[in-house]
C-alpha atoms as a PDB file:
ATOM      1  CA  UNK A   1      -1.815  16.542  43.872  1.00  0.00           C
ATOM      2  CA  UNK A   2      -2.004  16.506  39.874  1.00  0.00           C
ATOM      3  CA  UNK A   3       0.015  14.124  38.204  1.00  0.00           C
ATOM      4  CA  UNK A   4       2.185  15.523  35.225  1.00  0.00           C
ATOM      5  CA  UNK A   5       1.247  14.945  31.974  1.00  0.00           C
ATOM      6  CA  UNK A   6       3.835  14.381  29.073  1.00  0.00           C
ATOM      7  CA  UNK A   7       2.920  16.346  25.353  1.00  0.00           C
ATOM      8  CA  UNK A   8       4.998  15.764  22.740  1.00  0.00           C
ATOM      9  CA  UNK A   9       6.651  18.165  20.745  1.00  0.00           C
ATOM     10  CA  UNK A  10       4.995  18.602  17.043  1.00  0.00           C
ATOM     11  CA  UNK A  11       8.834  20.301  16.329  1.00  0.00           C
ATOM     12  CA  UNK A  12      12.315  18.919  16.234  1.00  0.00           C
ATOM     13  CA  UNK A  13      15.756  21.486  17.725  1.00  0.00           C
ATOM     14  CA  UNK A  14      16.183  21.997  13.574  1.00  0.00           C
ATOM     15  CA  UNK A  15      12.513  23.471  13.714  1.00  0.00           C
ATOM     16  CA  UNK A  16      11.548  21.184  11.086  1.00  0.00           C
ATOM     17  CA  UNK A  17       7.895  19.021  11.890  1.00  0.00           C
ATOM     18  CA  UNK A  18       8.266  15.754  13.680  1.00  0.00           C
ATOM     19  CA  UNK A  19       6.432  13.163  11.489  1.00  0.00           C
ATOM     20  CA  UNK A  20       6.548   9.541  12.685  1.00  0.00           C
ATOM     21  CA  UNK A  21       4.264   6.807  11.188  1.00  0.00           C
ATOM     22  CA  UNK A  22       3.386   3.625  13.099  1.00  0.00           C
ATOM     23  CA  UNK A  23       4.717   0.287  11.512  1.00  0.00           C
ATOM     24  CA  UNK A  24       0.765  -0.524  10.701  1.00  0.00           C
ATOM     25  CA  UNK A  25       1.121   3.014   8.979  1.00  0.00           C
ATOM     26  CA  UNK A  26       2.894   1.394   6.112  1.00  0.00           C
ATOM     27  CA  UNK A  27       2.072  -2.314   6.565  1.00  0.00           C
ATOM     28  CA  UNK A  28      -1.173  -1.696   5.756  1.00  0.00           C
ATOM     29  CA  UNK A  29      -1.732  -0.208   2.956  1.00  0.00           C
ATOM     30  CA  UNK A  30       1.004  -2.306   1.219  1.00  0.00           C
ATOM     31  CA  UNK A  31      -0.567  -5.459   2.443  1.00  0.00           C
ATOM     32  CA  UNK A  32      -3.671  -3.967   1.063  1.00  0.00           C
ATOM     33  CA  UNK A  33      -2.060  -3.438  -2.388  1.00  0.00           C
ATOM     34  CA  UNK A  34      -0.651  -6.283  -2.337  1.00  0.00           C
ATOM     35  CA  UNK A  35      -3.798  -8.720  -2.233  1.00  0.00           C
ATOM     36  CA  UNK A  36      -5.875  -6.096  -4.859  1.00  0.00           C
ATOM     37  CA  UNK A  37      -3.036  -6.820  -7.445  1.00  0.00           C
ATOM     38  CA  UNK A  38      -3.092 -10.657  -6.473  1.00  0.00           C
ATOM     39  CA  UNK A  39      -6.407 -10.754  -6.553  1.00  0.00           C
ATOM     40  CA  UNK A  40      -6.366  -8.649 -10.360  1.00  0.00           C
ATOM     41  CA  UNK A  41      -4.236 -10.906 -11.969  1.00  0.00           C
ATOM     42  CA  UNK A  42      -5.093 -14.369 -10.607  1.00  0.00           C
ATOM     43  CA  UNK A  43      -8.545 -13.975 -12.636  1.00  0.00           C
ATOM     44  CA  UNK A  44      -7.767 -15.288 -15.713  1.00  0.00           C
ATOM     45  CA  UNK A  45     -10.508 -17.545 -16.044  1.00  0.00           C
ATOM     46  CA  UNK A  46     -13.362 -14.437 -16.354  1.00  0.00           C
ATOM     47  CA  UNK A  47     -11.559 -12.681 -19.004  1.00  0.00           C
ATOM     48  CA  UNK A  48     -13.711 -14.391 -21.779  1.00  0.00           C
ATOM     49  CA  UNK A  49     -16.648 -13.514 -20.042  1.00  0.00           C
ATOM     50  CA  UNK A  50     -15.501  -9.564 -19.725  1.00  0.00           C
ATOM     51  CA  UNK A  51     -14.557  -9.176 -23.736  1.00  0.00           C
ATOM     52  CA  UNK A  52     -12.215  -6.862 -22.415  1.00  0.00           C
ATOM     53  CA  UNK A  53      -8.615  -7.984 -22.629  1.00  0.00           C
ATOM     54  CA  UNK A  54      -6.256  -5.179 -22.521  1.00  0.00           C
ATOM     55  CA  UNK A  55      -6.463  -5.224 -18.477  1.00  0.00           C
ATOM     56  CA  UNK A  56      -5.168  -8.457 -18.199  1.00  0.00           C
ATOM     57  CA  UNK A  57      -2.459  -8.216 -20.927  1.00  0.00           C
ATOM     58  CA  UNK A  58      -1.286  -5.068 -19.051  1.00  0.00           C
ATOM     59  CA  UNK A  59      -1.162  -7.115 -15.385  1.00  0.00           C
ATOM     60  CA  UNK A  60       0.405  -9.976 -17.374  1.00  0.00           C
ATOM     61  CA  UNK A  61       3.506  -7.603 -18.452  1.00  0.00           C
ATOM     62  CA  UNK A  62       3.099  -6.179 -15.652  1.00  0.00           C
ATOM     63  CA  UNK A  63       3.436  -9.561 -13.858  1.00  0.00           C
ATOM     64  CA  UNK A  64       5.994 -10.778 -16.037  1.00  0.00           C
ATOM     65  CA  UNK A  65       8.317  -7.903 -15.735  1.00  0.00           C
ATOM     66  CA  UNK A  66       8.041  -8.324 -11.453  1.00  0.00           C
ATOM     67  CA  UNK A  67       9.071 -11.575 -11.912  1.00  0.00           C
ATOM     68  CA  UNK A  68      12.128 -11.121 -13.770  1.00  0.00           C
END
């Protein structure tokens, strides 16, 4: 004897798609995010060596306006 198998429905009662993301769904990316901006603006040091400084003064205000 087969064993049943559960499927789960791609549609709500309201006929509107059922869209769930796992908690990692989310987590992820803004962990992710997260340490690429930390990482972008903790390198002060090697702006003299770029020449280019208007990538760090726009994660400074940037900085400085998340910290307010």
């Amino acid at each position: 004897m087969s064993a049943r198998t559960h499927t789960r429905s791609t549609q709500s009662a309201t006929g509107r798609a059922d869209f769930r993301l796992p908690w990692w769904g989310v987590a992820l990316p803004t962990v992710a995010f997260v340490v690429l901006l930390v990482l972008i603006t903790g390198s002060h040091d090697a702006e003299a060596a770029s020449g280019d400084s208007s990538i760090s003064h726009l994660m400074d205000r940037i900085q400085h306006s998340l910290s307010r």
